[in-house]
Structure formats: C-alpha cells, structure tokens
N, C-alpha and C. Protein backbone atom coordinates (compact mmCIF):
# COMPACT_ATOMS: atom_id res chain seq x y z
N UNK A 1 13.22 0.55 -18.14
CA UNK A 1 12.34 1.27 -17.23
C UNK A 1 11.36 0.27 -16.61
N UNK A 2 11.58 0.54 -15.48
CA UNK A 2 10.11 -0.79 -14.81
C UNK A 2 8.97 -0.24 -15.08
N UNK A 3 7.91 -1.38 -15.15
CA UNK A 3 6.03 -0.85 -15.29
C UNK A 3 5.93 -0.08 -14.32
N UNK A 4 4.90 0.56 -14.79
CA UNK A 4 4.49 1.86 -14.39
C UNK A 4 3.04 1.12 -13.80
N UNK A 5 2.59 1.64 -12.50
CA UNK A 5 1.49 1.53 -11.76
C UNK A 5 0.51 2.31 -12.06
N UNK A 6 -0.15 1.13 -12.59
CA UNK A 6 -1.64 2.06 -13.14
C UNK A 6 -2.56 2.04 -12.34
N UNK A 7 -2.80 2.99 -11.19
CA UNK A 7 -3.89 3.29 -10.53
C UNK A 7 -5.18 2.73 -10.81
N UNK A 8 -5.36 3.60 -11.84
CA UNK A 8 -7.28 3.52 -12.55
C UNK A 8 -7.44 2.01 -13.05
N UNK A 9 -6.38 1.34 -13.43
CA UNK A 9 -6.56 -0.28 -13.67
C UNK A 9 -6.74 -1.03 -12.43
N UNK A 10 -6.04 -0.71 -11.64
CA UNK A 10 -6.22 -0.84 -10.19
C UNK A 10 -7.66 -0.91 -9.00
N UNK A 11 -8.16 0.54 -9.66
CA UNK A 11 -9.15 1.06 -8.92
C UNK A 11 -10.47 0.15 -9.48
N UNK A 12 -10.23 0.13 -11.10
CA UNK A 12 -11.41 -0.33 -11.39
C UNK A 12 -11.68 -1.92 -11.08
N UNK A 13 -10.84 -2.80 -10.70
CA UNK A 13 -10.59 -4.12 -10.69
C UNK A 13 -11.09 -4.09 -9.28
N UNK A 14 -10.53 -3.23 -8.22
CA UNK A 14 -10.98 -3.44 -6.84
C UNK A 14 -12.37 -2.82 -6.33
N UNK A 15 -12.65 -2.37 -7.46
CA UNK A 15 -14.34 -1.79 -7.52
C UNK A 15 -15.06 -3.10 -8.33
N UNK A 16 -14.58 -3.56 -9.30
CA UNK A 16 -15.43 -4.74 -9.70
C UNK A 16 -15.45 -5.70 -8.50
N UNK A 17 -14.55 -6.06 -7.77
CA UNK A 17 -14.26 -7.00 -7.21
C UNK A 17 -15.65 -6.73 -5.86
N UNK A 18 -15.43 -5.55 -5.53
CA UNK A 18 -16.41 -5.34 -4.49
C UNK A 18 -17.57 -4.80 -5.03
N UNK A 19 -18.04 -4.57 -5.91
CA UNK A 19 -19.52 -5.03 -6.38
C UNK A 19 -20.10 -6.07 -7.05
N UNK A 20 -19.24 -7.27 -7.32
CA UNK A 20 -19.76 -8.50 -7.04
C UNK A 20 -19.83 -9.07 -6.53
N UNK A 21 -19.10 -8.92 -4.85
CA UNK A 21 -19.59 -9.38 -3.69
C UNK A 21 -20.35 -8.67 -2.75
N UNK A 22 -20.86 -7.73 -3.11
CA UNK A 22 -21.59 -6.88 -2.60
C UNK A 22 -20.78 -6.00 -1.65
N UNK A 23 -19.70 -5.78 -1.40
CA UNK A 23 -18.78 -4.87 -0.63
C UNK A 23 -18.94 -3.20 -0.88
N UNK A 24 -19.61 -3.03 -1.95
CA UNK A 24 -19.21 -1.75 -2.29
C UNK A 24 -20.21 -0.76 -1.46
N UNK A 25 -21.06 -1.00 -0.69
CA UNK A 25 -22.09 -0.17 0.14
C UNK A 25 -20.90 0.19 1.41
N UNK A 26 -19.75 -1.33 1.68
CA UNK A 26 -19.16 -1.30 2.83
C UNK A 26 -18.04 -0.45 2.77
N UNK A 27 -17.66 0.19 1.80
CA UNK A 27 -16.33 0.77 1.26
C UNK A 27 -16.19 2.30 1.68
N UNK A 28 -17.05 2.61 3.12
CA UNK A 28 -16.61 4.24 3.45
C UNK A 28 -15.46 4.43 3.21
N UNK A 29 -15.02 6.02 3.66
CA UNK A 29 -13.69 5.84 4.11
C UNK A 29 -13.21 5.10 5.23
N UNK A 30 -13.98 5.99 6.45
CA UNK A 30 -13.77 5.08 7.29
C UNK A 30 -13.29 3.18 7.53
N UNK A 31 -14.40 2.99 6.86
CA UNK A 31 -14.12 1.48 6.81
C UNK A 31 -12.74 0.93 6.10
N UNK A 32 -12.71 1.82 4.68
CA UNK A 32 -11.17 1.58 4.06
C UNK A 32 -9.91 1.82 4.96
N UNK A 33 -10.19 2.88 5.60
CA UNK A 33 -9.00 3.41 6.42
C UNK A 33 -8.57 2.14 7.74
N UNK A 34 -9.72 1.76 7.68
CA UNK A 34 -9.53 0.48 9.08
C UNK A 34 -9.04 -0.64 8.50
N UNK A 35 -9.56 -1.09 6.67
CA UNK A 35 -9.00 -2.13 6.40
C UNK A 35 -7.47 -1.82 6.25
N UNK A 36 -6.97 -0.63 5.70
CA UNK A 36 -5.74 -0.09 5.28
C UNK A 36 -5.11 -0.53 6.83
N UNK A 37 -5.27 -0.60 7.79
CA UNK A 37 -4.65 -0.52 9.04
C UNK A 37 -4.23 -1.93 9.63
N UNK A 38 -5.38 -2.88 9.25
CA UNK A 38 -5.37 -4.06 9.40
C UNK A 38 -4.44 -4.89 8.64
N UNK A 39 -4.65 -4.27 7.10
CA UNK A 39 -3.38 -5.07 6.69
C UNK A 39 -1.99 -4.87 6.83
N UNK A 40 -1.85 -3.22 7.16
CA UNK A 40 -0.34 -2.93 7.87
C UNK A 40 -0.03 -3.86 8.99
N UNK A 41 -1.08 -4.01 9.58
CA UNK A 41 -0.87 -5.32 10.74
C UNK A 41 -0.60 -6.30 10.59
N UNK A 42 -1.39 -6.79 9.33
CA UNK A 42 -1.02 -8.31 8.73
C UNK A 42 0.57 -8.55 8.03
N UNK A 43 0.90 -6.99 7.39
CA UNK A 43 2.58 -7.09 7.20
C UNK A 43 3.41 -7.42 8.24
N UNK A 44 2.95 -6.54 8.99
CA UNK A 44 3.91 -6.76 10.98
C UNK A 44 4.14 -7.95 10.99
N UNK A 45 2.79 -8.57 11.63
CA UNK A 45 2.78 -9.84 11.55
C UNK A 45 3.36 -10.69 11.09
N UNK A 46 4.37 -10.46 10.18
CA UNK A 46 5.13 -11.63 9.22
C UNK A 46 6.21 -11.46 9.77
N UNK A 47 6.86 -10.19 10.14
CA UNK A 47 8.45 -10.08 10.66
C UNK A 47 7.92 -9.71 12.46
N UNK A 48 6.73 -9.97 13.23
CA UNK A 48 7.11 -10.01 14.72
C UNK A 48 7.91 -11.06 15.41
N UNK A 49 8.43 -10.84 16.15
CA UNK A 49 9.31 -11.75 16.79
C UNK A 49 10.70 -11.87 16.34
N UNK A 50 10.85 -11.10 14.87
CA UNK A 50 12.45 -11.73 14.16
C UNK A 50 13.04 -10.29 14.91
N UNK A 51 14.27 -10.52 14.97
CA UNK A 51 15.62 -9.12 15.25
C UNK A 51 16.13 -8.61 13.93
N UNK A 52 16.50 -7.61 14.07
CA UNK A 52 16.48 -6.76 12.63
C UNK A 52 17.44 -8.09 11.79
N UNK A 53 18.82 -8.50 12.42
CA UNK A 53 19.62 -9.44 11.88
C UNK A 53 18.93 -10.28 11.25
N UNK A 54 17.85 -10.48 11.64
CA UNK A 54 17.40 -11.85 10.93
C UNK A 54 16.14 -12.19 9.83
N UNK A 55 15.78 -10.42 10.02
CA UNK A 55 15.21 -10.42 8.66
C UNK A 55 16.07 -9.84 7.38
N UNK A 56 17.57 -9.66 7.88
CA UNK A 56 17.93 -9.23 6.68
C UNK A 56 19.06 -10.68 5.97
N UNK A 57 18.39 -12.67 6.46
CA UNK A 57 19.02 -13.30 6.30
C UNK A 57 17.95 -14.08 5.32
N UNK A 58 17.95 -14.66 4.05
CA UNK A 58 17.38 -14.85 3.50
C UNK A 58 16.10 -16.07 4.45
N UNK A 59 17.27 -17.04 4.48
CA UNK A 59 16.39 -18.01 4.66
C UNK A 59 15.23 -18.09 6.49
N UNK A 60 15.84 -16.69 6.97
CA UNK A 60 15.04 -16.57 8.16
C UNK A 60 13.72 -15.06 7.96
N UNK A 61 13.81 -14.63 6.79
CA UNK A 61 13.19 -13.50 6.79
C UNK A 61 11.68 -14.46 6.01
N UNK A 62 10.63 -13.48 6.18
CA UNK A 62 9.27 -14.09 5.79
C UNK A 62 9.14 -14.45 4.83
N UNK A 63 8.31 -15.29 3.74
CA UNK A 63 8.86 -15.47 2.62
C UNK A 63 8.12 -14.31 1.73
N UNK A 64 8.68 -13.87 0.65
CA UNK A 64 8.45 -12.85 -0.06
C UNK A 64 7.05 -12.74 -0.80
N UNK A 65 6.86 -13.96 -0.97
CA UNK A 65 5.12 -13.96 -1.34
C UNK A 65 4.08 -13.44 -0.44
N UNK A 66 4.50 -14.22 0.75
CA UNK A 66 3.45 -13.06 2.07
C UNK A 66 3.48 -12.31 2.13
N UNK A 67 4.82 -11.07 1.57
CA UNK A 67 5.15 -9.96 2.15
C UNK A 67 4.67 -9.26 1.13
N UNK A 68 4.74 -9.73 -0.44
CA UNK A 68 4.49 -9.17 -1.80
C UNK A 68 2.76 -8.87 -1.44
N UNK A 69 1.85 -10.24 -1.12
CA UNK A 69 0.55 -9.85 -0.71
C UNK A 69 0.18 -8.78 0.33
N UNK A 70 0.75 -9.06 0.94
CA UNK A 70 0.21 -7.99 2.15
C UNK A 70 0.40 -6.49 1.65
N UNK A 71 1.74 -6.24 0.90
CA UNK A 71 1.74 -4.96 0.26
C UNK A 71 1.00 -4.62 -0.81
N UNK A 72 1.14 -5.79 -1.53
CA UNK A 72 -0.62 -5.51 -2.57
C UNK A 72 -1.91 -4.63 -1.93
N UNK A 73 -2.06 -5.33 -0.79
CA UNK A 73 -3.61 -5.51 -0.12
C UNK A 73 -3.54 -3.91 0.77
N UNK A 74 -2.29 -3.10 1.24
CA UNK A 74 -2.37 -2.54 1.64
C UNK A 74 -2.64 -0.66 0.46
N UNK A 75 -1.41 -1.20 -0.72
CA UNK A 75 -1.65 -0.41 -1.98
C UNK A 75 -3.40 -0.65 -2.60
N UNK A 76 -3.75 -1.23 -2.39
CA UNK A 76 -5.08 -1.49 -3.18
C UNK A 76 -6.04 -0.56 -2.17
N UNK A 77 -5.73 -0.93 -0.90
CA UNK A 77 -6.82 -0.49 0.16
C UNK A 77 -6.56 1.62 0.16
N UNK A 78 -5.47 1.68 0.12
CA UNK A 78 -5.04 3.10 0.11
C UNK A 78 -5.23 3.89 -1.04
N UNK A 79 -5.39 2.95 -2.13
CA UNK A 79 -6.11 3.24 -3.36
C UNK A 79 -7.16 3.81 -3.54
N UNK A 80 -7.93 2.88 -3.09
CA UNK A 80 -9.69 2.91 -2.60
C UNK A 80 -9.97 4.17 -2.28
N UNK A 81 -9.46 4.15 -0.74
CA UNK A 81 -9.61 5.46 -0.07
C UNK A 81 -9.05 6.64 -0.38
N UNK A 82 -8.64 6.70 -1.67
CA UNK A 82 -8.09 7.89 -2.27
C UNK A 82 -8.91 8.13 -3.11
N UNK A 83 -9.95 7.15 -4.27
CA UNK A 83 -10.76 7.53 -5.10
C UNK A 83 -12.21 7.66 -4.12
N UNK A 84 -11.98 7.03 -2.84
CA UNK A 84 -13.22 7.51 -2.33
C UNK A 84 -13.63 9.26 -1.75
N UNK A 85 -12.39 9.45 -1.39
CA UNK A 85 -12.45 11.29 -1.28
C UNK A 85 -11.62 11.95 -2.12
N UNK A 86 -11.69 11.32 -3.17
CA UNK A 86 -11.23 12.18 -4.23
C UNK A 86 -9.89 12.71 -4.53
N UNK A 87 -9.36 12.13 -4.08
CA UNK A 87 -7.29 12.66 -3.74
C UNK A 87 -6.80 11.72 -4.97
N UNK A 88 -5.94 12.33 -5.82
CA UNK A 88 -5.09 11.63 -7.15
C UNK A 88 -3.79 11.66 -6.17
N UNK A 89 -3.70 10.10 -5.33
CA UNK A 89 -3.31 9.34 -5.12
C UNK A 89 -1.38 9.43 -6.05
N UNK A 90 -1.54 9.51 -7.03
CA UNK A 90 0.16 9.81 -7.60
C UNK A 90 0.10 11.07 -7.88
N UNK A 91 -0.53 12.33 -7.56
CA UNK A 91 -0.04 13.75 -6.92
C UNK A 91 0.24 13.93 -5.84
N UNK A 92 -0.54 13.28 -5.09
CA UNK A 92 -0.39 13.10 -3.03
C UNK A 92 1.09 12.64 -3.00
N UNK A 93 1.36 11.55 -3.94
CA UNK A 93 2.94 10.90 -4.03
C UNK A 93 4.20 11.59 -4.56
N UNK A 94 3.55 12.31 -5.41
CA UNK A 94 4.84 13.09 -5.81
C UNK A 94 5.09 14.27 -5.03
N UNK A 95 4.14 14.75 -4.41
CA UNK A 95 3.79 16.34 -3.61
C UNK A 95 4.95 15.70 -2.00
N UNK A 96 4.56 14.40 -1.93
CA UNK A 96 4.87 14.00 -0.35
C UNK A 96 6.69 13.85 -0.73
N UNK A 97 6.89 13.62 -1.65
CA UNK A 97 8.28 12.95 -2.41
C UNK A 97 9.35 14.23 -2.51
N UNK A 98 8.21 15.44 -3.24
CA UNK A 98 9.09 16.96 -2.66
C UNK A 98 9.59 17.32 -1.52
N UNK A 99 8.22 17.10 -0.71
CA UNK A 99 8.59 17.55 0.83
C UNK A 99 9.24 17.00 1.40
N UNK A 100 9.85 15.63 1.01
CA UNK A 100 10.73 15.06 1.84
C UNK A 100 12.24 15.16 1.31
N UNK A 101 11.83 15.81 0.06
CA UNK A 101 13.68 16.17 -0.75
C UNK A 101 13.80 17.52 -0.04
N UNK A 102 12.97 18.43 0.58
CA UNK A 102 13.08 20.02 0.69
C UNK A 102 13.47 19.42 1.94
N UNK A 103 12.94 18.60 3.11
CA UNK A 103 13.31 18.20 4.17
C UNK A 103 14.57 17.56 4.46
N UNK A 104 14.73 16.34 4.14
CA UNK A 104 16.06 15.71 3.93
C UNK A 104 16.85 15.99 2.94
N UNK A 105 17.08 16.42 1.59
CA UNK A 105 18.07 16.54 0.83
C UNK A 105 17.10 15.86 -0.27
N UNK A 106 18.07 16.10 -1.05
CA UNK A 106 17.48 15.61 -2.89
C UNK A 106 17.25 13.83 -2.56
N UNK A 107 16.71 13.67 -3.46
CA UNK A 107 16.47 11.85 -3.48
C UNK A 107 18.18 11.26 -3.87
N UNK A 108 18.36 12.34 -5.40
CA UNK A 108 19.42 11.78 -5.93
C UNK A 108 20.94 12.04 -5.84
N UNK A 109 20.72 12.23 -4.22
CA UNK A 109 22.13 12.77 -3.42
C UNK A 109 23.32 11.51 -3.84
N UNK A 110 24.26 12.01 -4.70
CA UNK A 110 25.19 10.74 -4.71
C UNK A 110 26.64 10.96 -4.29
C-alpha cells in the first residue's frame, strides 16, 4: 500500500514555516488562492513550448524534480486554503471522486 498523505503533518509544517518568517498575517484566502494559481503557472511553465509527443519522451520531458516541486508547492498551497476556511480537504476529495464516478462511470471500470 503506498503512504498515505497526512494533511495535518502537512498543515502544521507549512504553518510553522510561515510563522517563522512572518508569513502567517499574509496567508488570507485570497492571497493563498493567488499563490495556488501561481504555482499552477510555475508547473505550465516547465512543459510550455513542448508538443504533447514530446513530453511523453523521457529525455525531452521536464525533469521530474521540477515537476515533483511544483506539485508539492501547489498541494501545500491548496492545503492552506482549505484549513483556512475550514474545508477537510480529503472529504472535498473523496465527495469530488464520487461525483465524477456518478458522472463518468466507476473509477474501477475494467
């Protein structure tokens, strides 16, 4: 079974992190929601310019460490803004995960 994503280990690390640099006054939603946006940008950013062909070729696709960070930075930020208005973040996930099996078909269509 792969690790399991622990939110609240998560949350609390990116709350320490921004109250020892003093970030945590800066952490509206708003403001989270803009960083959350920025780093979707910063993912883009790694595959603009390639054609689908050529990000699915190893040695021309971005390298996986940029891509591993940027998805960090974007899970962390969406994090945030889930303990900032109060949304449990892996109910929102499983609730969204239904609606898309009632929509498209089961996950485990084989």
């Amino acid at each position: 079974m792969p690790p399991q994503l622990d939110l609240d280990r998560l949350s609390q690390s990116f709350s320490a992190v921004a109250r020892h640099q003093g970030w945590a006054s800066l952490h509206s939603p708003k403001s989270l929601a803009c960083a959350l946006s920025v780093e979707a940008g910063e993912l883009l950013c790694l595959f603009q310019w390639q054609n689908d062909k050529a990000t699915h070729i190893a040695a021309q696709a971005p390298a996986p460490a940029a891509v591993a960070a940027e998805l960090a930075d974007i899970v962390l930020y969406a994090n945030a803004l889930a303990d900032q208005l109060d949304i449990d973040l892996c109910e929102a996930l499983e609730q969204k995960c239904a609606v898309n099996e009632r929509r498209f078909g089961p996950a485990n269509d084989e």
